[in-house]
PDB file of N, CA and C in Angstrom:
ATOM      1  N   UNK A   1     -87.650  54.956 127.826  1.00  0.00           N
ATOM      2  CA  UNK A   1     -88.455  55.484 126.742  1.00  0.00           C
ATOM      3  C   UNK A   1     -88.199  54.662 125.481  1.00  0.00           C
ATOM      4  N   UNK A   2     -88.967  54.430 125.146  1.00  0.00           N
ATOM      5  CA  UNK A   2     -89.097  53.117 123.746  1.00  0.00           C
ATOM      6  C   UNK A   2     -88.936  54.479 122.097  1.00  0.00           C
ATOM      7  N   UNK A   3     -87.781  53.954 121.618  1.00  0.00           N
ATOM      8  CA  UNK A   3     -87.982  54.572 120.553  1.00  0.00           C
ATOM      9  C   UNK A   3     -88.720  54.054 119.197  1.00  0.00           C
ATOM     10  N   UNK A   4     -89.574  54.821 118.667  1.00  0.00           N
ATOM     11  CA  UNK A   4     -90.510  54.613 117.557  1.00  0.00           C
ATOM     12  C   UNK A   4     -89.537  53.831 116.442  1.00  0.00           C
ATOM     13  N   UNK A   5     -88.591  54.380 115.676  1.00  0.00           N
ATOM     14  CA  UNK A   5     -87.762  53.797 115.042  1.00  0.00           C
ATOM     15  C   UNK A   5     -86.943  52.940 115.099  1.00  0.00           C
ATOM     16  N   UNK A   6     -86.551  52.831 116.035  1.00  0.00           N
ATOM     17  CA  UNK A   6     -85.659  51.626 116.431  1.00  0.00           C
ATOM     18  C   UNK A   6     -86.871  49.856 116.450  1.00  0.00           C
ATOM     19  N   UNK A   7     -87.799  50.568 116.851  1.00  0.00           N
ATOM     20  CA  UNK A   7     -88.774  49.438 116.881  1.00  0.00           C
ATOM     21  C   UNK A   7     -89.382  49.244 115.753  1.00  0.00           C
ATOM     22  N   UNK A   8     -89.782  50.042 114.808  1.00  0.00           N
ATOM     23  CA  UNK A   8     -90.097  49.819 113.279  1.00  0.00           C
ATOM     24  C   UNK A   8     -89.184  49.347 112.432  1.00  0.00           C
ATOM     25  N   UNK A   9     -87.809  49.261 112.880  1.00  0.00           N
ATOM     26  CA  UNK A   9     -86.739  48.878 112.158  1.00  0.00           C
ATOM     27  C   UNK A   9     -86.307  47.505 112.272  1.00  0.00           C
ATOM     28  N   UNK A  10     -86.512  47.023 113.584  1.00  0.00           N
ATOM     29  CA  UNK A  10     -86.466  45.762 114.214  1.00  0.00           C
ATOM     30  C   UNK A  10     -87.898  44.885 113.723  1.00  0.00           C
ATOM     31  N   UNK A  11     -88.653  45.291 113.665  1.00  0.00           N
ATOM     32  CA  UNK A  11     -89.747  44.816 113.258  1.00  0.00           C
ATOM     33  C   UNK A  11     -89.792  44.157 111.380  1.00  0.00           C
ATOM     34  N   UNK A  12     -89.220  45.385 110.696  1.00  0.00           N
ATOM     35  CA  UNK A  12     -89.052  45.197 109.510  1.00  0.00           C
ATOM     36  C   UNK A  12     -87.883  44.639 108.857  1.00  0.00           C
ATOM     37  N   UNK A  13     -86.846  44.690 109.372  1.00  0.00           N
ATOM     38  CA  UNK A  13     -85.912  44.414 109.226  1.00  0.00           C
ATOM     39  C   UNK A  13     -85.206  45.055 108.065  1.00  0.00           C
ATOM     40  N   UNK A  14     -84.066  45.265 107.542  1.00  0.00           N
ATOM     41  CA  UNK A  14     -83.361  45.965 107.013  1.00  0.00           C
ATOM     42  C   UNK A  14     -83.261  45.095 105.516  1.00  0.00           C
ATOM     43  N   UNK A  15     -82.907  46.124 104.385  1.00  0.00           N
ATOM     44  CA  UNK A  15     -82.192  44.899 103.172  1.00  0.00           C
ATOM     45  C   UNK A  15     -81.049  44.720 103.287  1.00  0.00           C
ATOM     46  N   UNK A  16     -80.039  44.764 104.464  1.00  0.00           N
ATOM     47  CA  UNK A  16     -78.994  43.537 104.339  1.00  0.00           C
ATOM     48  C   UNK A  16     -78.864  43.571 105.898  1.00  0.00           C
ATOM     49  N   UNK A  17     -77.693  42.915 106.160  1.00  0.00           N
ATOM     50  CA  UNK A  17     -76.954  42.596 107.239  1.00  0.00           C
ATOM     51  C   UNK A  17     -75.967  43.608 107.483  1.00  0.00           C
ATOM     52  N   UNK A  18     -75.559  43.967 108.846  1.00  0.00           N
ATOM     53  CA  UNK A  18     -74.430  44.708 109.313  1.00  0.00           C
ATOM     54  C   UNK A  18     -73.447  44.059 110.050  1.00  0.00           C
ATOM     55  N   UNK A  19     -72.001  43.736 110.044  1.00  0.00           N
ATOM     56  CA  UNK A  19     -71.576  43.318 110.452  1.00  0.00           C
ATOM     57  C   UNK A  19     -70.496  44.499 111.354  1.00  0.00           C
ATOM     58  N   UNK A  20     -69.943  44.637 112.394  1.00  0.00           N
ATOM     59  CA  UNK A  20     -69.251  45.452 112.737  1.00  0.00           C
ATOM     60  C   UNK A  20     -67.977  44.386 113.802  1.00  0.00           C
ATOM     61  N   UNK A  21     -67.004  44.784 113.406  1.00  0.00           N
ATOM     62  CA  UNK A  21     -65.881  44.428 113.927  1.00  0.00           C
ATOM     63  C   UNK A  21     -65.284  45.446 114.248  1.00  0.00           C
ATOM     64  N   UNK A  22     -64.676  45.372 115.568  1.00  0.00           N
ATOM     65  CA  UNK A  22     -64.134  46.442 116.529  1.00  0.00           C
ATOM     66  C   UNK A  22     -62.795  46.145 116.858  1.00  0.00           C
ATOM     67  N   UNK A  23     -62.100  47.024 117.343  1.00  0.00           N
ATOM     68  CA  UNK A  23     -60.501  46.724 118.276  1.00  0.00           C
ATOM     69  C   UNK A  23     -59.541  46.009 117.416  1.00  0.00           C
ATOM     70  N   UNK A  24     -59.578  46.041 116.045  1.00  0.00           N
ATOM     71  CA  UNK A  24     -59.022  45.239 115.279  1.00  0.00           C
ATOM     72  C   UNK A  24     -57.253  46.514 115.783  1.00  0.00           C
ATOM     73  N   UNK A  25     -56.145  46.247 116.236  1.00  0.00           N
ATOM     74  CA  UNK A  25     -55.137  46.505 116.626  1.00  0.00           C
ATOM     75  C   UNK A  25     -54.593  47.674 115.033  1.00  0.00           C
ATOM     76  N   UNK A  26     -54.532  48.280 114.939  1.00  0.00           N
ATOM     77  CA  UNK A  26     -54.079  49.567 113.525  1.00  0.00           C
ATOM     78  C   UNK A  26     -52.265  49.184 113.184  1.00  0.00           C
ATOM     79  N   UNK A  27     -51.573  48.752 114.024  1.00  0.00           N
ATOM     80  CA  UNK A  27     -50.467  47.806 113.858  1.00  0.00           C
ATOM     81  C   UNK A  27     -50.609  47.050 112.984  1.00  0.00           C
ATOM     82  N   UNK A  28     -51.949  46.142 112.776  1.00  0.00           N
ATOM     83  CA  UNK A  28     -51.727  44.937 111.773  1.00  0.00           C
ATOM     84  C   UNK A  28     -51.759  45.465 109.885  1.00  0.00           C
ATOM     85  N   UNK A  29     -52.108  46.907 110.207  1.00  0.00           N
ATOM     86  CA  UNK A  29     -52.189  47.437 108.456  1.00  0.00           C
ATOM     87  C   UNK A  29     -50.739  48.124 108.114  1.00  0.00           C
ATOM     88  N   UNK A  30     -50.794  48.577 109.702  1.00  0.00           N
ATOM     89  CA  UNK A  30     -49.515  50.003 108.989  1.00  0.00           C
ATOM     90  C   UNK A  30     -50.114  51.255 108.503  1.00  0.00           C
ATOM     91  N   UNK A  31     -49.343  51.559 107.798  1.00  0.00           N
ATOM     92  CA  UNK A  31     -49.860  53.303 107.022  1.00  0.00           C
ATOM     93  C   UNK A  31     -51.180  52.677 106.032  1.00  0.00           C
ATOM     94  N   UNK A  32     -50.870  51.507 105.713  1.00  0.00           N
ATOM     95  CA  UNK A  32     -51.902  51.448 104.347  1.00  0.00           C
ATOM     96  C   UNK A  32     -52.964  50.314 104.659  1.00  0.00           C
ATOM     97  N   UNK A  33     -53.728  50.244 104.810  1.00  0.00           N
ATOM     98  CA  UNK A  33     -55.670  49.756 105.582  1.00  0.00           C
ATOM     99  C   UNK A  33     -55.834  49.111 104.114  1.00  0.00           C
ATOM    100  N   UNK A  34     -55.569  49.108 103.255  1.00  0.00           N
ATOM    101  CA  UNK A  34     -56.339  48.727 101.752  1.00  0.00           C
ATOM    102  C   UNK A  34     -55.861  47.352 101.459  1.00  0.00           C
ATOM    103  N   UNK A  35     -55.070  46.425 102.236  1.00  0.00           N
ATOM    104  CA  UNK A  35     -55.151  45.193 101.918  1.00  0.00           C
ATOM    105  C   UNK A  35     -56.045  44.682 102.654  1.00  0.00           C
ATOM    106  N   UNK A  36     -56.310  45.084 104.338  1.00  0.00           N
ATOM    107  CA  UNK A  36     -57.192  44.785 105.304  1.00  0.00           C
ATOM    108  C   UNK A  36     -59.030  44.679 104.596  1.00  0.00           C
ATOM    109  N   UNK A  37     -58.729  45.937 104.019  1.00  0.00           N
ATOM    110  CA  UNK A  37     -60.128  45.957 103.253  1.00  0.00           C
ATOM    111  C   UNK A  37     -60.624  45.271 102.227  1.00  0.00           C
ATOM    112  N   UNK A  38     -59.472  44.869 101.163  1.00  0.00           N
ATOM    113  CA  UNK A  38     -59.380  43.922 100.805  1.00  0.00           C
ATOM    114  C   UNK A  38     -59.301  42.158 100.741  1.00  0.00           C
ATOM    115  N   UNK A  39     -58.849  42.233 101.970  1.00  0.00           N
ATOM    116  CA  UNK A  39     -58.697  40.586 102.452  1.00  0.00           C
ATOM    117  C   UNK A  39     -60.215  40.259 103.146  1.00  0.00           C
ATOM    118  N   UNK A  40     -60.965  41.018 104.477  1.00  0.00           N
ATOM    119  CA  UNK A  40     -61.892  41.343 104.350  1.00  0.00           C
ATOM    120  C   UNK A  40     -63.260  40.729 103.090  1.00  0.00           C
ATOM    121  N   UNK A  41     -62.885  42.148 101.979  1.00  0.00           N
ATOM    122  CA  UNK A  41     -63.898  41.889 100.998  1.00  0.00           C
ATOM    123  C   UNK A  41     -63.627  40.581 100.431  1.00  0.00           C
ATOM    124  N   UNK A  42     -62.934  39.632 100.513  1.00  0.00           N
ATOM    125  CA  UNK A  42     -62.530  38.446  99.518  1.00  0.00           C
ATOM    126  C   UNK A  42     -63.113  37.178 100.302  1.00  0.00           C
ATOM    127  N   UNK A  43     -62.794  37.559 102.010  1.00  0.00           N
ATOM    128  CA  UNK A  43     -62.726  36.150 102.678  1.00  0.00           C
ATOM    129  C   UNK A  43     -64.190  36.556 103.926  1.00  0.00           C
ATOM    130  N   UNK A  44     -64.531  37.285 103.899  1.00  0.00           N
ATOM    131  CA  UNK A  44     -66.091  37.120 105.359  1.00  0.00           C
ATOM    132  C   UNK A  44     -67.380  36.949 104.279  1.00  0.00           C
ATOM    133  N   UNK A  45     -67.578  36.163 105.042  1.00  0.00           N
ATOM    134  CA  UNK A  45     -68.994  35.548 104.868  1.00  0.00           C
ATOM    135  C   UNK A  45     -69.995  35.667 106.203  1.00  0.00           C
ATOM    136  N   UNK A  46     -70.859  35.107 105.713  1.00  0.00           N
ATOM    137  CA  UNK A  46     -72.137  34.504 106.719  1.00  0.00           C
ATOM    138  C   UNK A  46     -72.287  33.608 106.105  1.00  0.00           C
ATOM    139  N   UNK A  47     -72.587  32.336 107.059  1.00  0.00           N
ATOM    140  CA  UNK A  47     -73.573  31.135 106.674  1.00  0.00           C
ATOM    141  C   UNK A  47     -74.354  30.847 107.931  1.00  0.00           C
ATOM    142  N   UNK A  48     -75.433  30.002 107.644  1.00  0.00           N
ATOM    143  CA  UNK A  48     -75.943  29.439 108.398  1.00  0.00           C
ATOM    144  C   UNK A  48     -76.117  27.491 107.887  1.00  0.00           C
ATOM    145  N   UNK A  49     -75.812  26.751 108.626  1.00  0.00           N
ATOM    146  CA  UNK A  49     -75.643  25.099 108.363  1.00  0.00           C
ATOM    147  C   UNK A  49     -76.917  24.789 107.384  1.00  0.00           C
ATOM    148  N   UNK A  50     -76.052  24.056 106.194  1.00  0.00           N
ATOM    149  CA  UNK A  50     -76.860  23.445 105.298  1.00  0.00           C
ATOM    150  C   UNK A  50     -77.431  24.468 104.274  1.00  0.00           C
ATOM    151  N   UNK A  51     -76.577  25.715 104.248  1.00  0.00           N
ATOM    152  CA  UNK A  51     -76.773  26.530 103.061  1.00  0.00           C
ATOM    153  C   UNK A  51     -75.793  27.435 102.603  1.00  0.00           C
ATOM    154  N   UNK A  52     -76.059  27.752 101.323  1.00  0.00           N
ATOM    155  CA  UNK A  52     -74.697  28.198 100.838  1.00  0.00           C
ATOM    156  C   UNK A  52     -74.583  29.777 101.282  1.00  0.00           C
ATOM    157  N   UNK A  53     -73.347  29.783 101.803  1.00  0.00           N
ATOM    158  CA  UNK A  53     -73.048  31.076 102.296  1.00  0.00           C
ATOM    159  C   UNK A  53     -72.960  32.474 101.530  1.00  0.00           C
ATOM    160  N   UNK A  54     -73.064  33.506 102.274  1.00  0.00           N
ATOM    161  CA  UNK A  54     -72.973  34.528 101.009  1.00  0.00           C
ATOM    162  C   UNK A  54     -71.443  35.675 102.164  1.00  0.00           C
ATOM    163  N   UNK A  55     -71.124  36.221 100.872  1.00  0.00           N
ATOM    164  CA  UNK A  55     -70.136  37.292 101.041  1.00  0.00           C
ATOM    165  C   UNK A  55     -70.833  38.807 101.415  1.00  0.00           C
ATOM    166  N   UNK A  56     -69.119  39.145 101.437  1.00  0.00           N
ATOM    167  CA  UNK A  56     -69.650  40.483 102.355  1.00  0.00           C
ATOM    168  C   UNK A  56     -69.757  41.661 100.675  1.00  0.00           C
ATOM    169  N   UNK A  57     -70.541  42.223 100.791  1.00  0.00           N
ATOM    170  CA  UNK A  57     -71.227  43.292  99.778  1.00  0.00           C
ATOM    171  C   UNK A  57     -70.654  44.435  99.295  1.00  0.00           C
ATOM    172  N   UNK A  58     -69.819  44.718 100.412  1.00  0.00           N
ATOM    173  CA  UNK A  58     -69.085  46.171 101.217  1.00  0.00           C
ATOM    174  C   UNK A  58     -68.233  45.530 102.356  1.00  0.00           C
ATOM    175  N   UNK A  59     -67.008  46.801 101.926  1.00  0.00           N
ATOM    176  CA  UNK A  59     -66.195  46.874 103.573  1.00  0.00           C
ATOM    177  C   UNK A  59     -66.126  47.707 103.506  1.00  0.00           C
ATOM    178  N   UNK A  60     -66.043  48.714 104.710  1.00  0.00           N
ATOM    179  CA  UNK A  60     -65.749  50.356 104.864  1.00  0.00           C
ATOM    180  C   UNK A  60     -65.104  50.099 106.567  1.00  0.00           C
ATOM    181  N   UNK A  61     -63.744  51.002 106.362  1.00  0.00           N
ATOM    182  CA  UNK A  61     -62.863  50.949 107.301  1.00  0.00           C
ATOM    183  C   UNK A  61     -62.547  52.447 107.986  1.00  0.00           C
ATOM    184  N   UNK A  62     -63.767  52.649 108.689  1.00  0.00           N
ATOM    185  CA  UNK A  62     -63.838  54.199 109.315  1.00  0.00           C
ATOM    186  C   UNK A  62     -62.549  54.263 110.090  1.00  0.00           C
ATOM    187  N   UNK A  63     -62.046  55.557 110.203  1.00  0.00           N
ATOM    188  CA  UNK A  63     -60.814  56.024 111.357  1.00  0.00           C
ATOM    189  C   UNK A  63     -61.489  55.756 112.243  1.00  0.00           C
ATOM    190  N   UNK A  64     -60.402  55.149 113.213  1.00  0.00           N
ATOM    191  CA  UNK A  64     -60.775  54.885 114.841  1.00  0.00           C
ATOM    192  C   UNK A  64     -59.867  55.025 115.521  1.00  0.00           C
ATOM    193  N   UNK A  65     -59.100  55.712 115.479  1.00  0.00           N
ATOM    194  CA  UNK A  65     -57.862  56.038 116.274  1.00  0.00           C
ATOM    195  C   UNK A  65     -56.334  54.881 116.452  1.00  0.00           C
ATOM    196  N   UNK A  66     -56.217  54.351 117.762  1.00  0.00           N
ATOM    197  CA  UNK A  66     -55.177  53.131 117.237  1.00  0.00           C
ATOM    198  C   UNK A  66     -55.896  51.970 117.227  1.00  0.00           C
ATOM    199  N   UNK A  67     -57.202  52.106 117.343  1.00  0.00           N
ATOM    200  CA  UNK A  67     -58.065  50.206 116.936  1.00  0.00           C
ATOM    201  C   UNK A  67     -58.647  50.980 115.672  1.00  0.00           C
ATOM    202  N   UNK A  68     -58.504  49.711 114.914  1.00  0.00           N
ATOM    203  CA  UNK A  68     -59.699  50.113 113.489  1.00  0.00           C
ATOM    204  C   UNK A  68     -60.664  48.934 113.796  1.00  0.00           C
ATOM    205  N   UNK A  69     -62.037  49.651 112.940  1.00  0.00           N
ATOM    206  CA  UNK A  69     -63.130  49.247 113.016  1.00  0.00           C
ATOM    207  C   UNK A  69     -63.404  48.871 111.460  1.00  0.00           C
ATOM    208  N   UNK A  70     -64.208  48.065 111.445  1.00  0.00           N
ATOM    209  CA  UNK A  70     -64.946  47.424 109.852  1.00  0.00           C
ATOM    210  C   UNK A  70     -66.365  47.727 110.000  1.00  0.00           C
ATOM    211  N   UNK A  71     -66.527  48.115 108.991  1.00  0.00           N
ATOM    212  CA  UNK A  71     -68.603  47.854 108.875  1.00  0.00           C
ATOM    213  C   UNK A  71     -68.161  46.862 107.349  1.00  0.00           C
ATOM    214  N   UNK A  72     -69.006  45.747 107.588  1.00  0.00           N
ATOM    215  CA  UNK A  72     -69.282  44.320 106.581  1.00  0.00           C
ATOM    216  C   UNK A  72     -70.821  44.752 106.153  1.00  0.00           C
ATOM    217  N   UNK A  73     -71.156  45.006 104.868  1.00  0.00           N
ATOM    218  CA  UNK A  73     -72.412  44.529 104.629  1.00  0.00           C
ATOM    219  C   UNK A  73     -72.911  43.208 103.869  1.00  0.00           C
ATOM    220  N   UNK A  74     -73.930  42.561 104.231  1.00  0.00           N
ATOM    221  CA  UNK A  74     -73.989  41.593 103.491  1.00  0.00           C
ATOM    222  C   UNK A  74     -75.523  41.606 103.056  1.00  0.00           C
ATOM    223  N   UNK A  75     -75.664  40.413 101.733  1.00  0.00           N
ATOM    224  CA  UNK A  75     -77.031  40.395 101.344  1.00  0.00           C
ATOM    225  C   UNK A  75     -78.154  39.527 102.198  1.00  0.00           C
ATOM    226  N   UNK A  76     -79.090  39.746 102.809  1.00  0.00           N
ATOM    227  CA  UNK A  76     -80.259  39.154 103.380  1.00  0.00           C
ATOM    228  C   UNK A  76     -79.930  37.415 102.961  1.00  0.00           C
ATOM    229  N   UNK A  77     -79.641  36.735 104.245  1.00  0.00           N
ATOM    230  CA  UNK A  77     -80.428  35.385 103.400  1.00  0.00           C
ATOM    231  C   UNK A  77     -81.720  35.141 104.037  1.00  0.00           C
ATOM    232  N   UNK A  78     -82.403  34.442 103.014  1.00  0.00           N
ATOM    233  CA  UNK A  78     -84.273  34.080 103.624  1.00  0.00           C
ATOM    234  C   UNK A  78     -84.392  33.685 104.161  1.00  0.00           C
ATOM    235  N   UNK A  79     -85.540  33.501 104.410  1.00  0.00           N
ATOM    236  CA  UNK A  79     -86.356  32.445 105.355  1.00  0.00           C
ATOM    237  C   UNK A  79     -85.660  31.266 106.357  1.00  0.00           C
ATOM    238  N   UNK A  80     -84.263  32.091 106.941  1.00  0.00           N
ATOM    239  CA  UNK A  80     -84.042  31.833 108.019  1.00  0.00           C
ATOM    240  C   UNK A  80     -84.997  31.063 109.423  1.00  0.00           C
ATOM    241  N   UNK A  81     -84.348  30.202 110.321  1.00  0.00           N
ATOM    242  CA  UNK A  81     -85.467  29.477 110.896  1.00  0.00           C
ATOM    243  C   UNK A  81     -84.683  29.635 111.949  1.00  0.00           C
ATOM    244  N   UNK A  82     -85.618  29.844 113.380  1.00  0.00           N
ATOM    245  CA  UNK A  82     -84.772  29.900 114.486  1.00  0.00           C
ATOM    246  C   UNK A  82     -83.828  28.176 114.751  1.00  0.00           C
ATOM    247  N   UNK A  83     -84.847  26.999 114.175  1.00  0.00           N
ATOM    248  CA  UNK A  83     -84.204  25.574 114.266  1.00  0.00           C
ATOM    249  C   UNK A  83     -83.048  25.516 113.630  1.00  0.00           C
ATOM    250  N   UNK A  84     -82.658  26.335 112.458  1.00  0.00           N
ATOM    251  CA  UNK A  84     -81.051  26.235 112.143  1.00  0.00           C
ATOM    252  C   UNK A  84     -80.032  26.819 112.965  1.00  0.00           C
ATOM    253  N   UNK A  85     -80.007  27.141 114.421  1.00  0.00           N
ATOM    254  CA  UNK A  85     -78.913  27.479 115.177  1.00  0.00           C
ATOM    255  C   UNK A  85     -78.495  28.373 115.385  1.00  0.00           C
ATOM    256  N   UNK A  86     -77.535  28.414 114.502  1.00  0.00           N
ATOM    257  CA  UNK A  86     -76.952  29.879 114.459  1.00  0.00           C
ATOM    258  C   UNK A  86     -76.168  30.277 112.959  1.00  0.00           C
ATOM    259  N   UNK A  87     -76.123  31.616 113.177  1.00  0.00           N
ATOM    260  CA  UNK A  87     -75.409  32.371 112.273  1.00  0.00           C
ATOM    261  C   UNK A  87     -74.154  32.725 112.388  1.00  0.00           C
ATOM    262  N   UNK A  88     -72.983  31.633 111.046  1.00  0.00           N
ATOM    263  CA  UNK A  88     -71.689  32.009 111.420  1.00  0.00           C
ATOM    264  C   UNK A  88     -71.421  33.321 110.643  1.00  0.00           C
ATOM    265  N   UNK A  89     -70.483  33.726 111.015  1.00  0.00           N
ATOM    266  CA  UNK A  89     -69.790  35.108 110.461  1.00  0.00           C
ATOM    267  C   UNK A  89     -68.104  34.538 110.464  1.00  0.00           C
ATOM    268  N   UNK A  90     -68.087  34.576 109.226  1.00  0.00           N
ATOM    269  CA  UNK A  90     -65.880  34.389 109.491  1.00  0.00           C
ATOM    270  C   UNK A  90     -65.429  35.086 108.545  1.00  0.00           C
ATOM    271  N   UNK A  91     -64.265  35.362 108.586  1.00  0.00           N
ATOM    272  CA  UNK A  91     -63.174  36.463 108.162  1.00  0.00           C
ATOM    273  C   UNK A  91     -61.645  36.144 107.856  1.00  0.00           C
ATOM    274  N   UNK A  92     -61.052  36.346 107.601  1.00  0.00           N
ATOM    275  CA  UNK A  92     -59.562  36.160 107.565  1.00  0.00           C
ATOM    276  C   UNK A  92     -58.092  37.329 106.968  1.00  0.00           C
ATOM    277  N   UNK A  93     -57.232  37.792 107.900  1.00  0.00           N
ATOM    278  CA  UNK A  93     -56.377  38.531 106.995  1.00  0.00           C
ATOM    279  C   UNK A  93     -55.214  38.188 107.127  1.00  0.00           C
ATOM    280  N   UNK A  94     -54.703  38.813 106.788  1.00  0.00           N
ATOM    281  CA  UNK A  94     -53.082  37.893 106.526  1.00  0.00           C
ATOM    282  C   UNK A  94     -52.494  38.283 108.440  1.00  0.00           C
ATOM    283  N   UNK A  95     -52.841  38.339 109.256  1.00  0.00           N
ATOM    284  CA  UNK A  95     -52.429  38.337 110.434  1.00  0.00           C
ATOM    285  C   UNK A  95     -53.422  37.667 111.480  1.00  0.00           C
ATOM    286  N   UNK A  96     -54.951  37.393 110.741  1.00  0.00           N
ATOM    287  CA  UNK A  96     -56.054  37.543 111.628  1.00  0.00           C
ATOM    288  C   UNK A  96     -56.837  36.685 111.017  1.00  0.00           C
ATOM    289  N   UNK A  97     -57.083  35.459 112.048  1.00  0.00           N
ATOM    290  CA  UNK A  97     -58.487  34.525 111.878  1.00  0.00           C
ATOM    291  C   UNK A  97     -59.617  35.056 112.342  1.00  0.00           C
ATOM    292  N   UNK A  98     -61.123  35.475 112.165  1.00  0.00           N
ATOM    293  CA  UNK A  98     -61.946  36.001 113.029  1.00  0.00           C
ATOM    294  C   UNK A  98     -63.245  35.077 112.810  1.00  0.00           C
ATOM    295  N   UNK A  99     -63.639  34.519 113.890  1.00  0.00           N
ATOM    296  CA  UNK A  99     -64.866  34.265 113.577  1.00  0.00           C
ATOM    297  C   UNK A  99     -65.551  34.242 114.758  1.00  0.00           C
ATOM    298  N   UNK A 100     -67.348  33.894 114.191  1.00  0.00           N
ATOM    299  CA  UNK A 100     -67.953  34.447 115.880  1.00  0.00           C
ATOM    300  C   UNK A 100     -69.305  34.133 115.293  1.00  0.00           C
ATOM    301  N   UNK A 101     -70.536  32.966 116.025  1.00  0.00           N
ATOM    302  CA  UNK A 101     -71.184  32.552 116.078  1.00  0.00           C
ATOM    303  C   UNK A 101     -71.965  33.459 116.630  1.00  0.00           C
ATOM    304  N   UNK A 102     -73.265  33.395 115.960  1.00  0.00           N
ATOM    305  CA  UNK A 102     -74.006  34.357 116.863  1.00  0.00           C
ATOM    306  C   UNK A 102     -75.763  33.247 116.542  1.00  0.00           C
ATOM    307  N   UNK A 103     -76.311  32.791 117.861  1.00  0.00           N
ATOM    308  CA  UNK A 103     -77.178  32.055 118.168  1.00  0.00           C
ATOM    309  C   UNK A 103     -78.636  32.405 118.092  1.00  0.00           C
ATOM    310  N   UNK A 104     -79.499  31.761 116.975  1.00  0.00           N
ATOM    311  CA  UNK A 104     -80.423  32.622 116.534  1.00  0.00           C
ATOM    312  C   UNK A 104     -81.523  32.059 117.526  1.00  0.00           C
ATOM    313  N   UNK A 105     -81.359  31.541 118.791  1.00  0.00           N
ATOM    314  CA  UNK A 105     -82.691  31.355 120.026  1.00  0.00           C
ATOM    315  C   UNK A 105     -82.421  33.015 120.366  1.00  0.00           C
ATOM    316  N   UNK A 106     -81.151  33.557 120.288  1.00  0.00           N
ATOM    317  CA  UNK A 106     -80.402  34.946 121.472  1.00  0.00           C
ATOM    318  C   UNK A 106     -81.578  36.100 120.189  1.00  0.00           C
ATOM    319  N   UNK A 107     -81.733  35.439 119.047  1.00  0.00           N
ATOM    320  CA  UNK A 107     -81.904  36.551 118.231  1.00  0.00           C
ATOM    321  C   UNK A 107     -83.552  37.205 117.953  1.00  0.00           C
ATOM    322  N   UNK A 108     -84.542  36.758 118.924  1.00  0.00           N
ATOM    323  CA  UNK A 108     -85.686  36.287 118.834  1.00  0.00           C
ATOM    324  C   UNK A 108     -85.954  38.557 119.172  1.00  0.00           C
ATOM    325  N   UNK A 109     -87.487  39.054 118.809  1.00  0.00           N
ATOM    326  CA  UNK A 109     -87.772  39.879 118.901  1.00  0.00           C
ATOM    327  C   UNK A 109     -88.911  39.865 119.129  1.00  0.00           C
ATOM    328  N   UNK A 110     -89.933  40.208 120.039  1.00  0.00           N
ATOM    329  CA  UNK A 110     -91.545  40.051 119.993  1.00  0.00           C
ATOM    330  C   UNK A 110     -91.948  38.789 119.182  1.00  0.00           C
ATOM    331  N   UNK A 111     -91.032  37.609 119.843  1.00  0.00           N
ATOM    332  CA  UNK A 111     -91.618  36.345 118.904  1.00  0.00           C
ATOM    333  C   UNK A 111     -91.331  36.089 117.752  1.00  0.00           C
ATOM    334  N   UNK A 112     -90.433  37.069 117.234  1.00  0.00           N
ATOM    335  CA  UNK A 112     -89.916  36.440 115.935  1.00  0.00           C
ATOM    336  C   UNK A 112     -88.771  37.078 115.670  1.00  0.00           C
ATOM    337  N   UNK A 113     -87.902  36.251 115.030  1.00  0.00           N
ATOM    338  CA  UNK A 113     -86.399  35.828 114.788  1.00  0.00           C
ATOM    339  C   UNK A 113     -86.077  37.674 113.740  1.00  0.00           C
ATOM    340  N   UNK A 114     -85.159  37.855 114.542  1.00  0.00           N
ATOM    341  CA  UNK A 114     -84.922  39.225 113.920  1.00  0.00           C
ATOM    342  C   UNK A 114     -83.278  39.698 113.655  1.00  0.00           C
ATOM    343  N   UNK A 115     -83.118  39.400 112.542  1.00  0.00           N
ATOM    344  CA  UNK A 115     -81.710  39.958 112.275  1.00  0.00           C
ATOM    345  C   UNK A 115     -81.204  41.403 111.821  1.00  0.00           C
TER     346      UNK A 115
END
């Protein structure tokens, strides 16, 4: 069953980006998550090659039991082209390099490039 919203949403696309990082180990903060969120807000980006990257907008570090999770928001960049590749995403905290390519042929929707 095709949902109405999910497909109007994909279609239109959102005003920013969501980034979600998972299984991040709750060991690497300790009792206190607020440098994580911090290091986070200072060091993830998105870029895509041959333009200047933008930062993350927001971090919000929901309870997740012993993995913590991140939601990253970031601001829209434009007129994205499926010929620029892909979309990096990187991160860094004082225990943790993260990064993770995500390939904008994989990102295609009814023919057009949908983030």
């Amino acid at each position: 069953m095709r949902n109405p919203e999910a497909i109007e949403l994909l279609e239109q696309g959102g005003p920013e980006y969501v980034v979600d990082i998972v299984g991040l180990p709750a060991i690497l903060v300790g009792n206190d998550s607020n440098h994580l969120r911090e290091d986070l807000g200072r060091t993830a980006s998105l870029a895509v090659k041959g333009r200047r990257s933008v930062r993350a907008a927001s971090v919000d570090l929901p309870p997740h039991g012993i993995h913590l999770a991140a939601t990253l928001r970031f601001p829209r960049i434009e007129n994205i082209q499926i010929d620029e590749g892909f979309l990096l995403f990187s991160a860094k905290t004082r225990s943790a390099q993260i990064e993770q390519r995500f390939k904008l042929k994989s990102m295609m929707y009814r023919g057009k490039l949908s983030l």
